[in-house]
Protein backbone atom coordinates (compact mmCIF):
# COMPACT_ATOMS: atom_id res chain seq x y z
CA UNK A 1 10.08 -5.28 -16.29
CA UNK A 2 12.02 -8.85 -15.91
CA UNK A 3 10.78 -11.11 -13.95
CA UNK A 4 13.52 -11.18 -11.34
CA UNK A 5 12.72 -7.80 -10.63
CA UNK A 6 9.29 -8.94 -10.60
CA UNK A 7 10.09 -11.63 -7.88
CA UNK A 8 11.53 -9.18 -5.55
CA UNK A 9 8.93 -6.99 -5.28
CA UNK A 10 6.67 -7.33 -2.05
CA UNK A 11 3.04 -7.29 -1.80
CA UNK A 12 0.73 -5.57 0.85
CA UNK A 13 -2.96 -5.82 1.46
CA UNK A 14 -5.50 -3.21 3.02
CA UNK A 15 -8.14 -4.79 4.99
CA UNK A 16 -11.42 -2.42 4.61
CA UNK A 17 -14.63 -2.71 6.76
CA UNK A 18 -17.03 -2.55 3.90
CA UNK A 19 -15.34 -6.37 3.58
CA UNK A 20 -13.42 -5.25 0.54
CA UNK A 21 -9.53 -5.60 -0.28
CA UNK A 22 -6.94 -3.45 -1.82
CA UNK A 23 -3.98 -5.55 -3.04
CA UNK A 24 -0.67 -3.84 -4.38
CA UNK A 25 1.14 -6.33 -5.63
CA UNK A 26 4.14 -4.54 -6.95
CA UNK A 27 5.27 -2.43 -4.07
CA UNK A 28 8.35 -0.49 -3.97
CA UNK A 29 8.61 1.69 -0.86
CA UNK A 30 5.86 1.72 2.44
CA UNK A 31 6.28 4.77 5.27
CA UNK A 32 4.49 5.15 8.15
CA UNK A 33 4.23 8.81 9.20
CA UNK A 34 1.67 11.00 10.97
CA UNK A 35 0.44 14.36 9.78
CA UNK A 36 0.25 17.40 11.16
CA UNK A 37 -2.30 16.28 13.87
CA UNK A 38 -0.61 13.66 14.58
CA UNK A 39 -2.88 11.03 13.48
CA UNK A 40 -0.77 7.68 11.56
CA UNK A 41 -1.31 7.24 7.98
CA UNK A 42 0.37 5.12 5.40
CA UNK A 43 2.14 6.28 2.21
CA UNK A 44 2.77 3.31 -0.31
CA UNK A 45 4.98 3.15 -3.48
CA UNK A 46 3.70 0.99 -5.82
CA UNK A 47 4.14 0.15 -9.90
CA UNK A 48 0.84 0.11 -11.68
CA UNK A 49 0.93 -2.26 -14.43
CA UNK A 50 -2.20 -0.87 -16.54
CA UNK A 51 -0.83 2.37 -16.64
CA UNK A 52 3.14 1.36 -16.66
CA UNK A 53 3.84 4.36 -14.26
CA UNK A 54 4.72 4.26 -10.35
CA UNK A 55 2.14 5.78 -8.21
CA UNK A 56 1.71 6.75 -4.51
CA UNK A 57 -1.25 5.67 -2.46
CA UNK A 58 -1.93 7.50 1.48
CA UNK A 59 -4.70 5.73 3.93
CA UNK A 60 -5.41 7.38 7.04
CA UNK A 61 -4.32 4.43 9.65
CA UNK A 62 -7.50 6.15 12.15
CA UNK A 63 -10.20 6.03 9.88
CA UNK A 64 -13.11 3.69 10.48
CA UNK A 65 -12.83 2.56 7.15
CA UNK A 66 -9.47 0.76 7.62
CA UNK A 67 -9.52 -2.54 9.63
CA UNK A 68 -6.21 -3.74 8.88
CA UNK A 69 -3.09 -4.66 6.81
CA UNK A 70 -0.89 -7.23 5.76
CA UNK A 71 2.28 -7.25 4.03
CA UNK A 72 5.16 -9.66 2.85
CA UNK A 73 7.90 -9.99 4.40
């Protein structure tokens, strides 16, 4: 991967309540949808560099475990 692709991509943090952070730092595509409850969660497209494959992470936005988020804009 070049490094202007590099450049472009965005990052996004997850905030967790055990005082720990996730950090994707290549992401490529972030939805917001709800399930069929209803309940918000959070799919997120990212590039994993130790593996060299894309990969899709889902956090339920409701859980107690999730405090937050933060993402580039």
């Amino acid at each position: 991967m070049s490094r202007k692709k590099d450049r472009k991509r965005k990052n996004f943090t997850i905030f967790l309540a055990n005082g720990k952070t996730l950090n994707f730092t290549n992401l490529l595509k972030k939805e917001y949808l709800k399930d069929e409850n209803g309940y918000p969660y959070c799919k997120i497209r990212y590039f994993d560099k130790r593996i060299n494959k894309q990969r899709i992470a889902y956090f339920q936005l409701i859980n107690d475990s999730v405090i937050g988020y933060a993402e580039d804009k």
